[in-house]
C-alpha atoms as a PDB file:
ATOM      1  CA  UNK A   1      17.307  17.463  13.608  1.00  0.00           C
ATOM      2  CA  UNK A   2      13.684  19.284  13.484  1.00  0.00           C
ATOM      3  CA  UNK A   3      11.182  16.654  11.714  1.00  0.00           C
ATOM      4  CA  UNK A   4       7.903  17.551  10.186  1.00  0.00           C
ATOM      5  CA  UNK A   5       5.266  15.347  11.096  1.00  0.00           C
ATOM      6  CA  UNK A   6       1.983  14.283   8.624  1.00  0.00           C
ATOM      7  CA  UNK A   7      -0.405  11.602   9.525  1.00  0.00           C
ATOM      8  CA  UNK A   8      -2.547  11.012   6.814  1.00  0.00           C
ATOM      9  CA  UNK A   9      -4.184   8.981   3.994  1.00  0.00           C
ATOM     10  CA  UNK A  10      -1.250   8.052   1.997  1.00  0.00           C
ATOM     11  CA  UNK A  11      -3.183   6.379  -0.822  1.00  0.00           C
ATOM     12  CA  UNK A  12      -6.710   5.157  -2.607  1.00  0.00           C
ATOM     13  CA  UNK A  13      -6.426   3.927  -5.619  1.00  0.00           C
ATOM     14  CA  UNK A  14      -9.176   1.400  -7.724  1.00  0.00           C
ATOM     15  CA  UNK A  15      -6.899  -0.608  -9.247  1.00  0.00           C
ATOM     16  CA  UNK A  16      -8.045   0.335 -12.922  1.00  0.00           C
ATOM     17  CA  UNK A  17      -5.606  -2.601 -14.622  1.00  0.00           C
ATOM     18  CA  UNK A  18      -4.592  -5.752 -13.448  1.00  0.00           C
ATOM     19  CA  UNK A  19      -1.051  -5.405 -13.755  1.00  0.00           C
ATOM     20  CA  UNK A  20       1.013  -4.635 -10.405  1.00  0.00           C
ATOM     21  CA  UNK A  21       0.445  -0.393 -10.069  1.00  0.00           C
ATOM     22  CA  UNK A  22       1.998   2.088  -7.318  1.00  0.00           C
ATOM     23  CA  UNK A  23      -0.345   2.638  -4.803  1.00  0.00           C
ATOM     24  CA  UNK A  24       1.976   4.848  -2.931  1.00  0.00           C
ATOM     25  CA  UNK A  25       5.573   5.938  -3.220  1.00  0.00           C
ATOM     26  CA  UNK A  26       7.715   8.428  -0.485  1.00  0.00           C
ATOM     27  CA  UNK A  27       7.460  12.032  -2.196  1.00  0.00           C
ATOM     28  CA  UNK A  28      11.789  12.680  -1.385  1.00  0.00           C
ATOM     29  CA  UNK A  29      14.603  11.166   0.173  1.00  0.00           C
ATOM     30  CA  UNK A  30      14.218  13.138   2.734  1.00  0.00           C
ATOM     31  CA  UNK A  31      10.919  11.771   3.938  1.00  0.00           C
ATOM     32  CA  UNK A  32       9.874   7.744   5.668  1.00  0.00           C
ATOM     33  CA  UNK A  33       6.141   6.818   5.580  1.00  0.00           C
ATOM     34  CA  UNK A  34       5.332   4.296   8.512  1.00  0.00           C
ATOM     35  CA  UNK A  35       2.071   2.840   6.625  1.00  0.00           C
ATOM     36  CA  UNK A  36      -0.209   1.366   9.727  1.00  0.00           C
ATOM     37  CA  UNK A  37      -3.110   0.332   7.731  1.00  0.00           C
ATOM     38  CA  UNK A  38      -4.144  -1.101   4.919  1.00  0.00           C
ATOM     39  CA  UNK A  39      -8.135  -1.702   3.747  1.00  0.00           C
ATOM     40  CA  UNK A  40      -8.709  -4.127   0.892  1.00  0.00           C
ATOM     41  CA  UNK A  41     -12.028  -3.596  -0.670  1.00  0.00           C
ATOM     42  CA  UNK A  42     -13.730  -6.085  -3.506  1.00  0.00           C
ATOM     43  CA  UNK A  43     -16.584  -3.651  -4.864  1.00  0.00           C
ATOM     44  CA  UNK A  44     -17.899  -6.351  -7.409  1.00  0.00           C
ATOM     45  CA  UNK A  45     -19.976  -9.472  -6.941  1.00  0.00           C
ATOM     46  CA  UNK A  46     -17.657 -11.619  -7.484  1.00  0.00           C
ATOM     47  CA  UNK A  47     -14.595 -12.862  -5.390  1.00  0.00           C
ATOM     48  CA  UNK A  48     -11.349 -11.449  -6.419  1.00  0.00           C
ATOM     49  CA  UNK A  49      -7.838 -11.354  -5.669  1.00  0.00           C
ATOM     50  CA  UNK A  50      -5.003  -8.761  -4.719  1.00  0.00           C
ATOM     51  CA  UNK A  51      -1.334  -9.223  -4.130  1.00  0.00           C
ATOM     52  CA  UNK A  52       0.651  -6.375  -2.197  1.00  0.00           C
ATOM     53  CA  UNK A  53       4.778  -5.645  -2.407  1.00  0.00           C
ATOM     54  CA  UNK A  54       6.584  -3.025  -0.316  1.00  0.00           C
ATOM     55  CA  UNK A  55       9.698  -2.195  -1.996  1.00  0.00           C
ATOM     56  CA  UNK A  56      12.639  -0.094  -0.742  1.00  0.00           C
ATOM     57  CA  UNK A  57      14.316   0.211  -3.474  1.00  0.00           C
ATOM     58  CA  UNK A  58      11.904   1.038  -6.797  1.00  0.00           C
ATOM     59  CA  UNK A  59       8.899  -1.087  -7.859  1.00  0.00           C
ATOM     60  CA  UNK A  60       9.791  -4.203  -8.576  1.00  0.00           C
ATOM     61  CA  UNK A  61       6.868  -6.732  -7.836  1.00  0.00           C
ATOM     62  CA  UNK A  62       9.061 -10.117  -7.058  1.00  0.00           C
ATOM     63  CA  UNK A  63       8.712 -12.900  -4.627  1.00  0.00           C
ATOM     64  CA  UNK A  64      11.364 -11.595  -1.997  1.00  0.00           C
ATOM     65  CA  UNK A  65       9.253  -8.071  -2.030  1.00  0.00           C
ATOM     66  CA  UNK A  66       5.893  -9.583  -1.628  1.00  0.00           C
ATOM     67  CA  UNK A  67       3.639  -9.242   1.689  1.00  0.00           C
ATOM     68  CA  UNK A  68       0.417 -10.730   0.351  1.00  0.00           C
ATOM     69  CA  UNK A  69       0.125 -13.085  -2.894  1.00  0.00           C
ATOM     70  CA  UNK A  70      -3.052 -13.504  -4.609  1.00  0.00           C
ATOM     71  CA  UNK A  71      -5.272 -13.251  -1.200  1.00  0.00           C
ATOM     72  CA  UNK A  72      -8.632 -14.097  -2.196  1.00  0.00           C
ATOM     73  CA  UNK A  73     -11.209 -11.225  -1.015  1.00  0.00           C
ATOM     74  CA  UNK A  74     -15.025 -12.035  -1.297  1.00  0.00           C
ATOM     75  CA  UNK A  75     -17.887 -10.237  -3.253  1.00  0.00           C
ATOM     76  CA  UNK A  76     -18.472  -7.208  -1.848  1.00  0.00           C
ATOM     77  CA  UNK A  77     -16.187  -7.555   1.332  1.00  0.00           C
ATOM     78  CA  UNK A  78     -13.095  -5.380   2.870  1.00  0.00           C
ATOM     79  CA  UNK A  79      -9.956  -6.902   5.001  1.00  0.00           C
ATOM     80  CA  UNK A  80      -7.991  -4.753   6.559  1.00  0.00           C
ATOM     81  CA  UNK A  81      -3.724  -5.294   7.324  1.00  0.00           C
ATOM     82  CA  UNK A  82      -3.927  -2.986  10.619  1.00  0.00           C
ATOM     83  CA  UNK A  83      -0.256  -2.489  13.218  1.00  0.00           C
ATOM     84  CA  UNK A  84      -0.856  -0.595  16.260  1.00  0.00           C
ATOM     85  CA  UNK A  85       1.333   1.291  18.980  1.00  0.00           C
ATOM     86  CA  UNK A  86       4.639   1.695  17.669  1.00  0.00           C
ATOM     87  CA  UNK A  87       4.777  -1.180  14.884  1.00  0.00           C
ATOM     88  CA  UNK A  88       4.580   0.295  11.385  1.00  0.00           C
ATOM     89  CA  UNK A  89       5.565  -1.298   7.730  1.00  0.00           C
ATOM     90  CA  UNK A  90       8.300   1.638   7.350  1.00  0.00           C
ATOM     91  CA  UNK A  91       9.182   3.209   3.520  1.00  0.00           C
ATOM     92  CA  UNK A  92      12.561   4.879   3.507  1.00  0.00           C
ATOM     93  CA  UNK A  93      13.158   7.214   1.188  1.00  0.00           C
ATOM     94  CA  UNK A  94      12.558   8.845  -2.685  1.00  0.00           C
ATOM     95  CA  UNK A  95      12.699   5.425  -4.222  1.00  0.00           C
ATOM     96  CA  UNK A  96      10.574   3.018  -1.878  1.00  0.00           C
ATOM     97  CA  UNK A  97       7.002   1.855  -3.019  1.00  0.00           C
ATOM     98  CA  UNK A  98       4.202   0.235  -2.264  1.00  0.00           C
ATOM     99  CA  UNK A  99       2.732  -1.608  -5.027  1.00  0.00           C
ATOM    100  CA  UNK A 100      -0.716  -3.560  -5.645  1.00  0.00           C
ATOM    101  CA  UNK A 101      -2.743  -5.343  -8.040  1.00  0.00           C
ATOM    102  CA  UNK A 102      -6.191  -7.330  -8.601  1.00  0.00           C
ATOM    103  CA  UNK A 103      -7.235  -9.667 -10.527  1.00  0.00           C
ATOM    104  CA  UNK A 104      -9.936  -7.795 -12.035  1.00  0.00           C
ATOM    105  CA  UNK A 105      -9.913  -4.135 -13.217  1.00  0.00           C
ATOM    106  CA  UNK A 106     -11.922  -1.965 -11.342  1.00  0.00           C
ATOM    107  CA  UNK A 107     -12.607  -4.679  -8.627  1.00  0.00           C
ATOM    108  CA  UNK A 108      -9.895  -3.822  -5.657  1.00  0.00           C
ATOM    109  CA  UNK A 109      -9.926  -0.326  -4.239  1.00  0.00           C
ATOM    110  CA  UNK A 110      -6.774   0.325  -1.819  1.00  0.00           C
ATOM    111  CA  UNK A 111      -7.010   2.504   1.044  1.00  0.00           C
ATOM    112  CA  UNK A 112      -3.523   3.394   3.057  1.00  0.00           C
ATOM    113  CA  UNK A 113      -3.111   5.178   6.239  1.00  0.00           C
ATOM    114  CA  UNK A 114      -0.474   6.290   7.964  1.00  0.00           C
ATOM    115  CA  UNK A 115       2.627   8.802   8.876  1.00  0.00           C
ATOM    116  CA  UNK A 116       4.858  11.076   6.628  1.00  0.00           C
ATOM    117  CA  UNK A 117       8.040  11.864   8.679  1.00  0.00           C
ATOM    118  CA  UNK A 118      10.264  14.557   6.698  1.00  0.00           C
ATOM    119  CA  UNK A 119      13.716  15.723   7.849  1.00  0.00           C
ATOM    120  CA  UNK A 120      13.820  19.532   7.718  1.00  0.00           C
END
């Protein structure tokens, strides 16, 4: 089956609220994101927080979705979630998400990289 391959930025978001928000979600069922890196940025002076949740199935925020819960990120500092080689956190289909949120508005900016694989 031909594939169409995309690597790209998949999302970049400044989380505007402080509720959990979709920072990226597959565009059809037709089409798996392997996401192979994730920067956290705190652009304020104070230190902040951010929780993460990859969900196949919608975006629900709970426990047995989360990846990272209420990571404190310094003033003014990045982190970065990174996989190399073949390793990837892998969303399958129309209805899987990745979610985020900060404990400040306008504190946490979300960058995601990675690979859009769409059946043809």
């Amino acid at each position: 089956m031909p594939v169409k391959i995309t690597h790209k930025m998949l999302a970049q978001r400044l989380m505007g609220t402080t509720a959990p928000s979709l920072l990226y979600q597959c565009p059809d069922q037709y089409t798996k994101a392997y996401i192979r890196n994730i920067t956290v940025a705190n652009v304020t002076g104070g230190n902040l927080s951010y929780s993460l949740w990859i969900n196949q199935g919608g975006t629900a925020t709970g426990d047995q979705f989360c990846m990272a819960k209420s990571v404190t990120i310094n003033a003014n500092s990045t982190t970065q979630f990174s996989l190399y080689s073949d390793i990837a956190w892998v969303l399958d289909g129309a209805s899987a998400s990745l979610m985020g949120s900060s404990s400040a508005a306008n504190g946490i900016t979300f960058t995601v990289f990675g690979t859009e694989v769409t059946e043809l």
